[in-house]
Protein backbone atom coordinates (compact mmCIF):
# COMPACT_ATOMS: atom_id res chain seq x y z
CA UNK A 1 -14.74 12.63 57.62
CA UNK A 2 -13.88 15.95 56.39
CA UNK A 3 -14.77 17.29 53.07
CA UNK A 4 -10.96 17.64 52.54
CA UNK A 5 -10.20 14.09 53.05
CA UNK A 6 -13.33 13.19 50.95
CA UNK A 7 -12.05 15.41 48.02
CA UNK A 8 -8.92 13.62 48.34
CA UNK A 9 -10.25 10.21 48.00
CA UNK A 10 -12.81 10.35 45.64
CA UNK A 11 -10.79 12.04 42.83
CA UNK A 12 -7.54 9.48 44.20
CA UNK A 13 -10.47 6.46 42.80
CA UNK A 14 -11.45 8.59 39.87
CA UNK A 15 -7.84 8.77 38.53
CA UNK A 16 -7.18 4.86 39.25
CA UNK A 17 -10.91 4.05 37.44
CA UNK A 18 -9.78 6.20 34.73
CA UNK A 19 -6.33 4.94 34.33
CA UNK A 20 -7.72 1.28 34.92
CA UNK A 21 -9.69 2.19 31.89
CA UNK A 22 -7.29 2.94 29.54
CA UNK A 23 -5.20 0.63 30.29
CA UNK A 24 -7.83 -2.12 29.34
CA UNK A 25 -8.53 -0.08 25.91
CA UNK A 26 -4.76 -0.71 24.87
CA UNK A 27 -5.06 -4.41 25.52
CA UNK A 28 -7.91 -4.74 23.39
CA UNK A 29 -7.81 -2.22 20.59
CA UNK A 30 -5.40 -3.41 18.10
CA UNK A 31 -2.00 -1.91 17.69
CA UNK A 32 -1.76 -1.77 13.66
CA UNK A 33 -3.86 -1.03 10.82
CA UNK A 34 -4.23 -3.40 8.34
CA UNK A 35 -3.29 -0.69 5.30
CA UNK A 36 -3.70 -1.85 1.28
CA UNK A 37 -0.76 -0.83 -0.87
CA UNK A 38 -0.99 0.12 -4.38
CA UNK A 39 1.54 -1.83 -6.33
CA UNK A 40 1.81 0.93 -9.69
CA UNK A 41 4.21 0.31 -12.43
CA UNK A 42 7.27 2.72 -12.11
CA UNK A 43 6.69 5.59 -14.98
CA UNK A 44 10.43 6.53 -14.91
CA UNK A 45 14.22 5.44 -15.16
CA UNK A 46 14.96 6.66 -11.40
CA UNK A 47 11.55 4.80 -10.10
CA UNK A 48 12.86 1.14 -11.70
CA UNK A 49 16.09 1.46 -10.27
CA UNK A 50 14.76 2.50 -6.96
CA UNK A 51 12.04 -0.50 -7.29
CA UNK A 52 14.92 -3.00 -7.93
CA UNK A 53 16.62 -2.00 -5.12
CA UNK A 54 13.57 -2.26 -2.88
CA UNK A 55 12.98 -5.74 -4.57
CA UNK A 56 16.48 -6.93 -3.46
């Protein structure tokens, strides 16, 4: 076998090893982050009003 052909086919397996990889790391890593809001008390006129329509 030629170096050529050898080239060719190892970095061919490389890319489907690699790809293989990632593809297994977005199966198992989760897809959202669990994020904590902070629920503050609205300080003016335009904040309730946009709160109660939020709330609705």
């Amino acid at each position: 076998m030629d170096d050529f052909k050898l080239k060719v086919l190892l970095s061919v397996l490389g890319g489907v090893v690699f790809s293989f990889i990632f593809i297994l790391l977005a199966f198992v890593l989760p897809l959202d982050k669990e994020e904590t809001q902070l629920i503050t008390k609205p300080k003016g006129k335009l904040e309730q009003i946009s709160q109660s329509l939020r709330n609705r």
